[in-house]
C-alpha atoms as a PDB file:
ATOM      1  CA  UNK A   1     121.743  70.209 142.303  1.00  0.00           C
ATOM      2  CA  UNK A   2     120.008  73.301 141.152  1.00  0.00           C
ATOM      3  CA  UNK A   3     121.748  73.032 137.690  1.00  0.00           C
ATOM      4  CA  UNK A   4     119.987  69.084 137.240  1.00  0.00           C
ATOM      5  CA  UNK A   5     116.791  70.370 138.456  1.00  0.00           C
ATOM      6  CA  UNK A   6     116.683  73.059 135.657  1.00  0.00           C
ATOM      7  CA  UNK A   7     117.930  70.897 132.970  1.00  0.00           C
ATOM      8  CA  UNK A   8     115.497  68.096 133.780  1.00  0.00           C
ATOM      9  CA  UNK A   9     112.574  70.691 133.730  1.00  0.00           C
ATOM     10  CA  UNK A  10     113.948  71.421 130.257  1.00  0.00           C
ATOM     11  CA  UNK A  11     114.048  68.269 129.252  1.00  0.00           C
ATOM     12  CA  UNK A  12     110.369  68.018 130.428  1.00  0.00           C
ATOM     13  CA  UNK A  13     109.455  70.958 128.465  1.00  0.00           C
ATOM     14  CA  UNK A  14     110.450  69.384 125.298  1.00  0.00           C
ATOM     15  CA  UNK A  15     109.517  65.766 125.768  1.00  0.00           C
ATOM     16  CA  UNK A  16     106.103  66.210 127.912  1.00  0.00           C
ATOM     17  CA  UNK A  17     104.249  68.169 125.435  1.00  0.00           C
ATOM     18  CA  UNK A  18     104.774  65.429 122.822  1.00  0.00           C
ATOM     19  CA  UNK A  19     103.934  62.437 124.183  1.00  0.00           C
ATOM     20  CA  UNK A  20     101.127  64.238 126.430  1.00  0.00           C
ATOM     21  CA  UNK A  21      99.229  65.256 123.037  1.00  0.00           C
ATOM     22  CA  UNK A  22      99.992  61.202 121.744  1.00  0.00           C
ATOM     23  CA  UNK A  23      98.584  60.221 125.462  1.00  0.00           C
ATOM     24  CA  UNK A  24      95.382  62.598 124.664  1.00  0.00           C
ATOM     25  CA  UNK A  25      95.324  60.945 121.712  1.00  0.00           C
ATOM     26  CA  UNK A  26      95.389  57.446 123.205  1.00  0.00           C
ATOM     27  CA  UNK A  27      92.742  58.211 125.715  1.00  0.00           C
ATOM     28  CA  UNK A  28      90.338  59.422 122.881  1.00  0.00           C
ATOM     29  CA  UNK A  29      90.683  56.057 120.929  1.00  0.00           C
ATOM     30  CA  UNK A  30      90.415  54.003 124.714  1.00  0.00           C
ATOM     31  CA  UNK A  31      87.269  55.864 125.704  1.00  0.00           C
ATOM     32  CA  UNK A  32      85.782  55.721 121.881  1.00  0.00           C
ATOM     33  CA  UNK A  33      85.599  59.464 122.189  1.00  0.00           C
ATOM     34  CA  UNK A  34      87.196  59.372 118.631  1.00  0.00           C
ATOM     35  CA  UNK A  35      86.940  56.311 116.008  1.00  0.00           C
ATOM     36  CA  UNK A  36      88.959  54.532 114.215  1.00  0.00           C
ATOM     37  CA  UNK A  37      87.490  55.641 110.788  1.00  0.00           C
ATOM     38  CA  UNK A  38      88.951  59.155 112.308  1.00  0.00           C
ATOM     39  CA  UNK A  39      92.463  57.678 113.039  1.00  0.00           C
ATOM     40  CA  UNK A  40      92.471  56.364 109.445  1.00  0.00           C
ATOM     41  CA  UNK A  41      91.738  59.771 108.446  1.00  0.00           C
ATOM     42  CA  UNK A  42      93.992  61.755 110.298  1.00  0.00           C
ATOM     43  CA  UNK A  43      96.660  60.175 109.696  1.00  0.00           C
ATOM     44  CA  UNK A  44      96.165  60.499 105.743  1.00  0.00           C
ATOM     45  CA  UNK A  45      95.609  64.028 105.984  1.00  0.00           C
ATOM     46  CA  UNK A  46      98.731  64.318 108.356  1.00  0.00           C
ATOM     47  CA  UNK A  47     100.761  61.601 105.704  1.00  0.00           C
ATOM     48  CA  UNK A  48      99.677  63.382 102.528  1.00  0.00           C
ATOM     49  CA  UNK A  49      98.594  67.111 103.034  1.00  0.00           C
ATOM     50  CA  UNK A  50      99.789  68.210 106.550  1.00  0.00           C
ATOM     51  CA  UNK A  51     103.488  67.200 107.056  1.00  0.00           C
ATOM     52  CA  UNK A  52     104.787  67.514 103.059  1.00  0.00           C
ATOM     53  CA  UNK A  53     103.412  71.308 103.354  1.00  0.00           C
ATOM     54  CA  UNK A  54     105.476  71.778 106.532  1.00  0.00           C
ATOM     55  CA  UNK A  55     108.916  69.912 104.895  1.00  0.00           C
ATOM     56  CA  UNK A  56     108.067  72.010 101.548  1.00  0.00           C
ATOM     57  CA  UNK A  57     107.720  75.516 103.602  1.00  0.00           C
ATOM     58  CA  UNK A  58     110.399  74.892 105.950  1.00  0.00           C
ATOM     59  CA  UNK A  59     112.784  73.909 102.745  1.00  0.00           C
ATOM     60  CA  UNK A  60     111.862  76.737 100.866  1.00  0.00           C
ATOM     61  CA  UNK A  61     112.241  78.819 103.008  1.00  0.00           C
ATOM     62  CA  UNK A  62     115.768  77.484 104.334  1.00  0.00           C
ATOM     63  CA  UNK A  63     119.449  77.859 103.761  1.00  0.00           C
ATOM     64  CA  UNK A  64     120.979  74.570 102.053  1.00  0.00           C
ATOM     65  CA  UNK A  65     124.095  73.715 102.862  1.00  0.00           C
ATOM     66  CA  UNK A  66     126.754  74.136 100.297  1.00  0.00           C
ATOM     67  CA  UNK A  67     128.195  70.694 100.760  1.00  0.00           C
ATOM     68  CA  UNK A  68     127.137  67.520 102.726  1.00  0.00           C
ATOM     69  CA  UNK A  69     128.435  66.393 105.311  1.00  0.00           C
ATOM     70  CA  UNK A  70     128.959  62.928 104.494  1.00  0.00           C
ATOM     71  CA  UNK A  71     129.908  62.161 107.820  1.00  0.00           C
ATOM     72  CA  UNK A  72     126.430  62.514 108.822  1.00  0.00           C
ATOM     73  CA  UNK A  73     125.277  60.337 106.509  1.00  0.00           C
ATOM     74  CA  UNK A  74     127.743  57.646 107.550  1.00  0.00           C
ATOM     75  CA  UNK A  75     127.145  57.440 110.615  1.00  0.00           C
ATOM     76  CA  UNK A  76     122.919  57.207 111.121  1.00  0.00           C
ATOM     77  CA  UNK A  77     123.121  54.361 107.998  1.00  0.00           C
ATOM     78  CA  UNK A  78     125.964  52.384 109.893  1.00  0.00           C
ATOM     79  CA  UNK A  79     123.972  52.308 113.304  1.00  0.00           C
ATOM     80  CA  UNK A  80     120.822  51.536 110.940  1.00  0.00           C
ATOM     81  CA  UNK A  81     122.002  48.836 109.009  1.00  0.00           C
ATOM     82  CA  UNK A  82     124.106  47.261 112.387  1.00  0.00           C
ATOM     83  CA  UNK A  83     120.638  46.998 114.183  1.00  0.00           C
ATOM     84  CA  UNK A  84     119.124  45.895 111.206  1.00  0.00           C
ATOM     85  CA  UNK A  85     121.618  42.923 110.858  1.00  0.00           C
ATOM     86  CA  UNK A  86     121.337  42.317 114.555  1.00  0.00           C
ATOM     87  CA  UNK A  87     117.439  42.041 115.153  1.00  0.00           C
ATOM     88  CA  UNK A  88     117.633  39.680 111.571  1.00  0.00           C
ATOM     89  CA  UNK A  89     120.116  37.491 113.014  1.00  0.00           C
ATOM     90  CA  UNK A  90     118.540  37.290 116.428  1.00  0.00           C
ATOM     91  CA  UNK A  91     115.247  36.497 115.082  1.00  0.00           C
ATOM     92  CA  UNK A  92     116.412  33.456 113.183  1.00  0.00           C
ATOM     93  CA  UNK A  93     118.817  32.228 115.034  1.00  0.00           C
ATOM     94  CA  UNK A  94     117.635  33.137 118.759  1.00  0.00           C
ATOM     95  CA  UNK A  95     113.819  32.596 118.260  1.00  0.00           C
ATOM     96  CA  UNK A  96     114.072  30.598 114.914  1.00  0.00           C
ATOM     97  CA  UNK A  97     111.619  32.712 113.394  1.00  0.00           C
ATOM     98  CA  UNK A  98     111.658  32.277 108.878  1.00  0.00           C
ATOM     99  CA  UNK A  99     113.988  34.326 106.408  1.00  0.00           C
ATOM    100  CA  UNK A 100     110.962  36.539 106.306  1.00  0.00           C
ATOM    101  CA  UNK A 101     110.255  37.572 109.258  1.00  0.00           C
ATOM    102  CA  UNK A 102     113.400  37.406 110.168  1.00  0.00           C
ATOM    103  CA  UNK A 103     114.115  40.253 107.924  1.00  0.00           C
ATOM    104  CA  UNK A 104     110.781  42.344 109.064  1.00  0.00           C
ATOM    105  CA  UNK A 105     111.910  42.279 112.589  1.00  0.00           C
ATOM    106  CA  UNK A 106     115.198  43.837 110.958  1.00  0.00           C
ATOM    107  CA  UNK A 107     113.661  46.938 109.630  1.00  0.00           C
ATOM    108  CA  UNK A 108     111.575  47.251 112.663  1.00  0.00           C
ATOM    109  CA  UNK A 109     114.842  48.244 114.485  1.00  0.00           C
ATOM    110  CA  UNK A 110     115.961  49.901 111.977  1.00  0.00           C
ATOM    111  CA  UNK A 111     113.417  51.982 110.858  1.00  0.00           C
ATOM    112  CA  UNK A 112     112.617  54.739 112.827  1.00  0.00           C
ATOM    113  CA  UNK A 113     109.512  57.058 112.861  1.00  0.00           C
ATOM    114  CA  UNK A 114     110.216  60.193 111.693  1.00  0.00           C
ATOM    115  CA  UNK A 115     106.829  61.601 110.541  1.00  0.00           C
ATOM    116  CA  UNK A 116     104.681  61.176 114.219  1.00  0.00           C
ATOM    117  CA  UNK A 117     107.498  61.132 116.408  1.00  0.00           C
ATOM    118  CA  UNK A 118     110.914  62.526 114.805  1.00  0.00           C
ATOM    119  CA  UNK A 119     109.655  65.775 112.962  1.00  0.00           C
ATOM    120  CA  UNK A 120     107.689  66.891 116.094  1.00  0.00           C
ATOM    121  CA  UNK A 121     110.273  65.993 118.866  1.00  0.00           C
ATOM    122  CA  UNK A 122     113.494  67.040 116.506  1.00  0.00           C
ATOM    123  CA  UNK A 123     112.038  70.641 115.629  1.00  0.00           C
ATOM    124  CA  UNK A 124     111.252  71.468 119.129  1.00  0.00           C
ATOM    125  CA  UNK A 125     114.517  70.399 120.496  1.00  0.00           C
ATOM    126  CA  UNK A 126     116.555  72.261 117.668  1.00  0.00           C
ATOM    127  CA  UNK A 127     114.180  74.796 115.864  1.00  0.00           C
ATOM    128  CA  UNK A 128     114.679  75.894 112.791  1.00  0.00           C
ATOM    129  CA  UNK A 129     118.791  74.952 112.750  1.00  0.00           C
ATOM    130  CA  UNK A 130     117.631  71.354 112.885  1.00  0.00           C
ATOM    131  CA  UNK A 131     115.209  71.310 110.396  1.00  0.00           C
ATOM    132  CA  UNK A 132     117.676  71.130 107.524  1.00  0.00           C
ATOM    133  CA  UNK A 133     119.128  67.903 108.544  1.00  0.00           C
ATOM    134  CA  UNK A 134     115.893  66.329 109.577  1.00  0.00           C
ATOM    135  CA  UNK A 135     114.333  66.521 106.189  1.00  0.00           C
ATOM    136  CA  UNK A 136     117.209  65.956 103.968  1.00  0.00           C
ATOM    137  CA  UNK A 137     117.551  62.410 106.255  1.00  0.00           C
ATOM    138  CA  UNK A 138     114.109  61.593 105.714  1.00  0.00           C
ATOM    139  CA  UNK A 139     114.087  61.849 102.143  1.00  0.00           C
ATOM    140  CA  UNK A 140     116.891  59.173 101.865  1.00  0.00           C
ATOM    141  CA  UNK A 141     115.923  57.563 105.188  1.00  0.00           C
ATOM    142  CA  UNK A 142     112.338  55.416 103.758  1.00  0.00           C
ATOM    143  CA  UNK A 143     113.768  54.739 100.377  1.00  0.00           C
ATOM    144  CA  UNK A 144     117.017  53.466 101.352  1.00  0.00           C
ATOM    145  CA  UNK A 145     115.478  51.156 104.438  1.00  0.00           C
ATOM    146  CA  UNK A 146     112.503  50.013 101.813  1.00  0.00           C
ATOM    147  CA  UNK A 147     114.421  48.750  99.020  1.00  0.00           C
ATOM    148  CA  UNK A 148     117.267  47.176 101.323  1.00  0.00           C
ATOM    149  CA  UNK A 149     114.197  45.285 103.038  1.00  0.00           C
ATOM    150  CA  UNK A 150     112.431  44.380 100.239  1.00  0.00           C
ATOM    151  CA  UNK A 151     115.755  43.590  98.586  1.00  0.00           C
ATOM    152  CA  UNK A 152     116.212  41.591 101.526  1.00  0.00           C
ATOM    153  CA  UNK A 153     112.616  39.805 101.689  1.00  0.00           C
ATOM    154  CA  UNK A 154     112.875  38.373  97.735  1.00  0.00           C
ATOM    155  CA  UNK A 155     115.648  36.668  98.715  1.00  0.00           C
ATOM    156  CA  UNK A 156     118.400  34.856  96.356  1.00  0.00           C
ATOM    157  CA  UNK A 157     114.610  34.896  93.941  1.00  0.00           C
ATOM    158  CA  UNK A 158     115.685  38.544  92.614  1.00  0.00           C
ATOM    159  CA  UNK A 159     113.454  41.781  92.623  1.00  0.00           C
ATOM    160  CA  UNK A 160     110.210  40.614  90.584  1.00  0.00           C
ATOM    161  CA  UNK A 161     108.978  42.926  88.164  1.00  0.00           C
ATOM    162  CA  UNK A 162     105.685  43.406  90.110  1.00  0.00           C
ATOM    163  CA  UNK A 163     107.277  43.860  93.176  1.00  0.00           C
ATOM    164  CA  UNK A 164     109.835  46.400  91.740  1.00  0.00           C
ATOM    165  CA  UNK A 165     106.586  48.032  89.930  1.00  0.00           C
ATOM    166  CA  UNK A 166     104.924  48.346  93.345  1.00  0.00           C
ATOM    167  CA  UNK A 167     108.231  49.715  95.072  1.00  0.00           C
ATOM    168  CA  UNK A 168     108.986  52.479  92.450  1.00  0.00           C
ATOM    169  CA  UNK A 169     105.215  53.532  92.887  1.00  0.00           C
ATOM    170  CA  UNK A 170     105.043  54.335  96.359  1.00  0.00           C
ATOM    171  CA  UNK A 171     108.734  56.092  96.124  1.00  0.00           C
ATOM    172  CA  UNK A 172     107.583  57.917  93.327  1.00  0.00           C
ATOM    173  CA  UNK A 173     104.197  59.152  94.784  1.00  0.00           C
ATOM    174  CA  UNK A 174     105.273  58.850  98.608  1.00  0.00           C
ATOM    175  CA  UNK A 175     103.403  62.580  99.248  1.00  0.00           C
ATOM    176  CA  UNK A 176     106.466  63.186 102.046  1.00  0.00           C
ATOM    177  CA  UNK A 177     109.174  62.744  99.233  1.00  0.00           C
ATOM    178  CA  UNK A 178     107.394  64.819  96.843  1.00  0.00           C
ATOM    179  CA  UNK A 179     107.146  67.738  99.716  1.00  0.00           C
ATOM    180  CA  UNK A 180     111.193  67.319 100.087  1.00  0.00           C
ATOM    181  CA  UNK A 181     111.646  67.371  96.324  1.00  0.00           C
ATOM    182  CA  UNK A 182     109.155  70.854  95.855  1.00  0.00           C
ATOM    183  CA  UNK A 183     110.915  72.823  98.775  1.00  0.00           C
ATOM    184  CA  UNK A 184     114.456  72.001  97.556  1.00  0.00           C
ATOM    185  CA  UNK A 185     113.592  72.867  93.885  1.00  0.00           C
ATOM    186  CA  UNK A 186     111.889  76.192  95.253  1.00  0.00           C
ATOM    187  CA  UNK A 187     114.909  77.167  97.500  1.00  0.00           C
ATOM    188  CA  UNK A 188     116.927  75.812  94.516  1.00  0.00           C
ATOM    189  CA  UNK A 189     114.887  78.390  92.197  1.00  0.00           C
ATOM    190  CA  UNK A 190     114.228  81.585  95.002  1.00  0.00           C
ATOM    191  CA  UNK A 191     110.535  80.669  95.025  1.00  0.00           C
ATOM    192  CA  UNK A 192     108.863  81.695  98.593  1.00  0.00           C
ATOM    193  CA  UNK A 193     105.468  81.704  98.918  1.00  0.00           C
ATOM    194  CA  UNK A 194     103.534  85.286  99.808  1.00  0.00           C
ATOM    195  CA  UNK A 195     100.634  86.801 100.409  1.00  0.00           C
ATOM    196  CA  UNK A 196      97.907  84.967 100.781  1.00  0.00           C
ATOM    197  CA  UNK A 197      99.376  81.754  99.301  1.00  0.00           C
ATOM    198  CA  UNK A 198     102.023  82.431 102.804  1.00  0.00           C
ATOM    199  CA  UNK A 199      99.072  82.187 105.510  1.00  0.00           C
ATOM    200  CA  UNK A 200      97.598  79.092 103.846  1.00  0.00           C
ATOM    201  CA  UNK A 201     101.177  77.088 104.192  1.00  0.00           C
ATOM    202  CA  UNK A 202     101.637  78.489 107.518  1.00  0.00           C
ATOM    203  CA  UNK A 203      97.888  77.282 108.761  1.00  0.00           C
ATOM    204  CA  UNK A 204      98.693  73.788 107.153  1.00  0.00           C
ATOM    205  CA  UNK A 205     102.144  73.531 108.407  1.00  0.00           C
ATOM    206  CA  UNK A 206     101.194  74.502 111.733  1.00  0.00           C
ATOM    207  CA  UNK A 207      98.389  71.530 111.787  1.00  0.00           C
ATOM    208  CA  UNK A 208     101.077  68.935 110.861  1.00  0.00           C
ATOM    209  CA  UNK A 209     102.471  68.478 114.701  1.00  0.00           C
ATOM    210  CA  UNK A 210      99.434  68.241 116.825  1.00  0.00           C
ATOM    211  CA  UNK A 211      97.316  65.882 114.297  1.00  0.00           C
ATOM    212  CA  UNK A 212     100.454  63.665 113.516  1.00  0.00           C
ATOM    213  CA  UNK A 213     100.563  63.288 117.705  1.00  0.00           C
ATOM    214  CA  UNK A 214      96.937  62.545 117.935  1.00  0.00           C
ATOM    215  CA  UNK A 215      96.964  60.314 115.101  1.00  0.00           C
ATOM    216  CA  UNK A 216      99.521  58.329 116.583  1.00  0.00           C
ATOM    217  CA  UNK A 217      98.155  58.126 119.792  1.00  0.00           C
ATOM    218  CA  UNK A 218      94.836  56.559 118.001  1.00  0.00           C
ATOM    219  CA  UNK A 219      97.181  54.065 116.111  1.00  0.00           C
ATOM    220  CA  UNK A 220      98.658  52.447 119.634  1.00  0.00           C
ATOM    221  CA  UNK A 221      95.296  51.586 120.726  1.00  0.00           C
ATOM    222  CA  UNK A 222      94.620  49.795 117.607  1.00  0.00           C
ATOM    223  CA  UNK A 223      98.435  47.837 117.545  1.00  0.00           C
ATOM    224  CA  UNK A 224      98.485  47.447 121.097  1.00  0.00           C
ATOM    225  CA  UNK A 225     101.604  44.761 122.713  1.00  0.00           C
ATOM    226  CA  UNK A 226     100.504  40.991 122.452  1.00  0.00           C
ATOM    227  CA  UNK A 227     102.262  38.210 121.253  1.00  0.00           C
ATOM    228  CA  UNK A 228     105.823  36.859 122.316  1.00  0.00           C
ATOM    229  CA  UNK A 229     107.161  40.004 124.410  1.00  0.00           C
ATOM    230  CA  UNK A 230     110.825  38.535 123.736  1.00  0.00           C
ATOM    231  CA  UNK A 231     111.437  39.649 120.364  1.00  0.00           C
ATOM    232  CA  UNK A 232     109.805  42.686 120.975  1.00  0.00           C
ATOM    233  CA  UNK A 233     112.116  43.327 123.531  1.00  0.00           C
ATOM    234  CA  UNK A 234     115.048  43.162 121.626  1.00  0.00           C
ATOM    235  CA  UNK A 235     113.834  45.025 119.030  1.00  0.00           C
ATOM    236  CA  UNK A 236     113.359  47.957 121.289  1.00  0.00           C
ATOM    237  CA  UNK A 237     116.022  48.274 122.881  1.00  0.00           C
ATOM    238  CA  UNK A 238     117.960  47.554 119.502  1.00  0.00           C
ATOM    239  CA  UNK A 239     115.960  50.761 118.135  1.00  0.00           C
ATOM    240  CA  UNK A 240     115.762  52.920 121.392  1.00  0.00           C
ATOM    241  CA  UNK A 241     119.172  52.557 123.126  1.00  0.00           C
ATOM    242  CA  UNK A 242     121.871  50.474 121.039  1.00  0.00           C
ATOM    243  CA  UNK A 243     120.644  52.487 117.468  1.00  0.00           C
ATOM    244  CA  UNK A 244     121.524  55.764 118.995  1.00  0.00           C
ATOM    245  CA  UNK A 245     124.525  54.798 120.643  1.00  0.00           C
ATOM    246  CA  UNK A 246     126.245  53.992 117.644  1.00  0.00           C
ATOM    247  CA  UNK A 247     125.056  57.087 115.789  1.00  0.00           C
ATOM    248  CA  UNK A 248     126.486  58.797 118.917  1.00  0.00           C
ATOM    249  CA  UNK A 249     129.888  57.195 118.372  1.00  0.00           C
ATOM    250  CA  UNK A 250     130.374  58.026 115.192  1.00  0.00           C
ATOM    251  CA  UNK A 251     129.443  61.298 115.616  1.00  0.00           C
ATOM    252  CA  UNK A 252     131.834  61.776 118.042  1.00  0.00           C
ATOM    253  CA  UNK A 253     134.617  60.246 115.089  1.00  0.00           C
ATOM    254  CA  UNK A 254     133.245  61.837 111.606  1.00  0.00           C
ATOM    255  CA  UNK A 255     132.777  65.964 110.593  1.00  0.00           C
ATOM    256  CA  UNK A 256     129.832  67.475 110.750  1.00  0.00           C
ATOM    257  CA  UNK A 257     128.158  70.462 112.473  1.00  0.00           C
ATOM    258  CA  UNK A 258     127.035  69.769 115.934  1.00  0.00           C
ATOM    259  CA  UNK A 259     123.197  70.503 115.197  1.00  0.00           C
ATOM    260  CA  UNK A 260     123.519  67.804 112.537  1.00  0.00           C
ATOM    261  CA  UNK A 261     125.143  65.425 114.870  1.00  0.00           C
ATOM    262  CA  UNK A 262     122.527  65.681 117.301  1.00  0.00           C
ATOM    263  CA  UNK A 263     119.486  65.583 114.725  1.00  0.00           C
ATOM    264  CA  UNK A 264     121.661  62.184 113.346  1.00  0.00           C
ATOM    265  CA  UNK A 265     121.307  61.350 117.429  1.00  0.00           C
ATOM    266  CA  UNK A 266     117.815  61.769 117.915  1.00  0.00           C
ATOM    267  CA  UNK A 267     116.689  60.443 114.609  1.00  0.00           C
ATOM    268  CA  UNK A 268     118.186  57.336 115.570  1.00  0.00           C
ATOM    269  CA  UNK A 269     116.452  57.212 119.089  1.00  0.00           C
ATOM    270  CA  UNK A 270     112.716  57.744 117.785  1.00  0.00           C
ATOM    271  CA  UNK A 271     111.016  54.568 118.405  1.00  0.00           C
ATOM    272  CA  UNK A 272     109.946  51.708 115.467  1.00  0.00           C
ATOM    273  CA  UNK A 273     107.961  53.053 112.523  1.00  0.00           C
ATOM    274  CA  UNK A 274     104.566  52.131 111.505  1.00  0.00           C
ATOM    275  CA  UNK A 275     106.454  51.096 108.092  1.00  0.00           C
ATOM    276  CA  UNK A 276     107.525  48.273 109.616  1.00  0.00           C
ATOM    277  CA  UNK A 277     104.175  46.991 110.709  1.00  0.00           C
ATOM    278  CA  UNK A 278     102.809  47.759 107.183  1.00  0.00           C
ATOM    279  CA  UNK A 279     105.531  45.670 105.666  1.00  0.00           C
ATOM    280  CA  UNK A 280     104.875  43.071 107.829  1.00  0.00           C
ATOM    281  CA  UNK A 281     101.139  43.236 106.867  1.00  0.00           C
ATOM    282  CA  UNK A 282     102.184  42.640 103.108  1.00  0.00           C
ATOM    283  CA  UNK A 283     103.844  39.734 103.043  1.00  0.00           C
ATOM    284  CA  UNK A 284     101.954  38.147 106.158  1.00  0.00           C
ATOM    285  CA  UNK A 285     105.227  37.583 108.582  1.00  0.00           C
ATOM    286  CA  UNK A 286     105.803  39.519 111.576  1.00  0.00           C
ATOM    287  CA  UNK A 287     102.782  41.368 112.539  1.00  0.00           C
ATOM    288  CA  UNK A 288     102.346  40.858 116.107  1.00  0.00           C
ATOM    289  CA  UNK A 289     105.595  41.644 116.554  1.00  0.00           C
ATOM    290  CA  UNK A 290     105.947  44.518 114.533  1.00  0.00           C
ATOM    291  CA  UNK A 291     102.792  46.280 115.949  1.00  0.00           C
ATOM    292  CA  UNK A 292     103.694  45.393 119.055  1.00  0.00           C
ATOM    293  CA  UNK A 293     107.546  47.010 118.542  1.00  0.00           C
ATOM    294  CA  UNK A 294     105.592  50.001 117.460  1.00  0.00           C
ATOM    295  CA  UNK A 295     103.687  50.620 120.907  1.00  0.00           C
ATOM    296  CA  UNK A 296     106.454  49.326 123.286  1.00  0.00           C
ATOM    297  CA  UNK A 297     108.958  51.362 121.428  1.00  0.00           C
ATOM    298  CA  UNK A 298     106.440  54.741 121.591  1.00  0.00           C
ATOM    299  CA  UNK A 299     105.390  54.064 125.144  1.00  0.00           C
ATOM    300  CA  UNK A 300     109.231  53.565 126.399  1.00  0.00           C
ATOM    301  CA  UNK A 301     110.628  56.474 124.409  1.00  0.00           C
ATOM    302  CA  UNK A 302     109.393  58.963 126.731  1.00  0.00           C
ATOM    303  CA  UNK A 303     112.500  57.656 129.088  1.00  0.00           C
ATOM    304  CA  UNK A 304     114.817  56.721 126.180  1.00  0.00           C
ATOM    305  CA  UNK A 305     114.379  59.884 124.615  1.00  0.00           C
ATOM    306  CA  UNK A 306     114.835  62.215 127.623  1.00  0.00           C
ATOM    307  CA  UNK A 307     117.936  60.761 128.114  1.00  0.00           C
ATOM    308  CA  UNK A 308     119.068  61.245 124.495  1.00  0.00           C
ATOM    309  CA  UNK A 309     118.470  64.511 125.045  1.00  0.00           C
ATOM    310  CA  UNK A 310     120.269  64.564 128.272  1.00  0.00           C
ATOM    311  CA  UNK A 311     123.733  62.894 126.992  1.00  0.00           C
ATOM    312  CA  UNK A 312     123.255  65.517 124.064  1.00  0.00           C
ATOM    313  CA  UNK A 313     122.797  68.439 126.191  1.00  0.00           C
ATOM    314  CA  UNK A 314     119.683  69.684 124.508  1.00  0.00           C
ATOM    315  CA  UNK A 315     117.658  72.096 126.653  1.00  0.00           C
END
């Protein structure tokens, strides 16, 4: 009994902090002690500046691994792309929704948010040993999920030039990607910053986790859950419970290092990126649903999560 008791106030250690700064976030959007304009904000300088700094020092400063463990990589697409196919096939079959947003409620289970959510949560459940894994992921994770939804959203039409214009552009200057790309070339090359070039990373990195919790917490009082509740539903618990499982599976089947397998884990089990909802706002299919997917998903992963972390033994 005493054993569960201290594992459960582990558990709360890592878990409360981060949703308690989104909550504090929340409240300041619900009592207009902070505007939107400032939620807009934040979460550009968090997006662009904040959280490429902290994936570019961390990566710098890191050991690669030699080889990859392809294994890894197996397994979180798999459970990705088997939600994906599941929420699609629900939506237009089950709640006869069109091709198109029957593909956006698709990469709402499937894509999962690593920037607000995963990088926070992941790093203070594994430290520095899971840091490797985390960003490596999420420089495959968004381009990968993107171009299979937009793939997916054309249709039997083909990729239009315009649309394959706009899709190279914001892969090509997606300021996260470009943070992966400058701390594996200087860990590549033996470049680590010093001096005082050292204590301005380290101030920015350090700003990335409590701004990119704030900012999120504004966000859900903007998306907020309306709508048909039904779809949303089953996207959740597509993207909270039956995502992870099958990561957790495979895991269990393919090599890898067990810090790896548990990052693949808990990647999997962060709730429905904002993505999601901004693909839905570009082609004008979904959006209810996907904003509403993003708040569920955020307010219910405070259980889900804990018990991820449970099952994995973290804490």
């Amino acid at each position: 009994m005493g054993n569960m008791a201290g594992l459960l106030a582990d558990l709360a250690i890592i878990v409360l902090p981060v949703f308690g700064v989104i909550g504090l976030g929340y409240l300041a959007a619900r009592t207009k002690l902070v505007s939107e304009t400032a939620s807009d904000g934040l979460a550009e300088y968090v997006f662009s500046l904040a959280v490429p700094i902290l994936i570019f020092k961390t990566l710098s400063e890191s050991q690669l691994p030699d080889a990859q463990p392809w294994g890894y990589w197996i397994a979180y697409f798999t459970g990705a792309f088997a939600v994906f196919g599941i929420a699609s096939f629900m939506a237009a079959k089950v709640f006869k929704r069109s091709h198109i947003e029957a593909v956006i409620h698709g990469f709402s289970a499937g894509q999962a948010n690593t920037v607000f959510v995963g990088v926070p949560l992941i790093l203070k459940a594994y430290g520095e040993a899971g840091a490797v894994p985390l960003f490596l992921l999420i420089a495959v994770h968004l381009p990968i999920m993107l171009v299979a939804a937009t793939l997916m959203v054309e249709g039997g039409n083909g990729l239009s030039l315009a649309t394959a214009k706009r899709l190279f552009r914001s892969l090509a200057f997606n300021p996260i990607l470009l943070g992966i790309y400058a701390g594996g070339l200087a860990r590549v090359f033996g470049f680590q910053a010093s001096g005082v070039a050292k204590q301005i990373l380290d101030m920015m990195a350090a700003s990335a986790t409590p701004c990119a919790l704030i900012s999120l917490g504004l966000a859900l009082k903007r998306y907020g859950v309306s709508g048909d509740l039904r779809p949303t539903m089953v996207i959740c618990g597509l993207k909270l419970v039956v995502h992870p499982l099958l990561v957790l599976g495979l895991t269990r089947i393919l090599p890898m290092p067990p810090v790896w397998a548990g990052v693949a884990v808990l990647f999997a089990a962060m709730p429905c990126g904002i993505n999601a909802y901004l693909l839905a706002q570009r082609y004008g299919a979904g959006v209810g649903t996907s904003s509403s997917a993003v708040s569920l998903s955020t307010g219910l992963g405070l259980i889900t999560i804990t018990f991820w972390l449970y099952i994995l033994g973290v804490g």
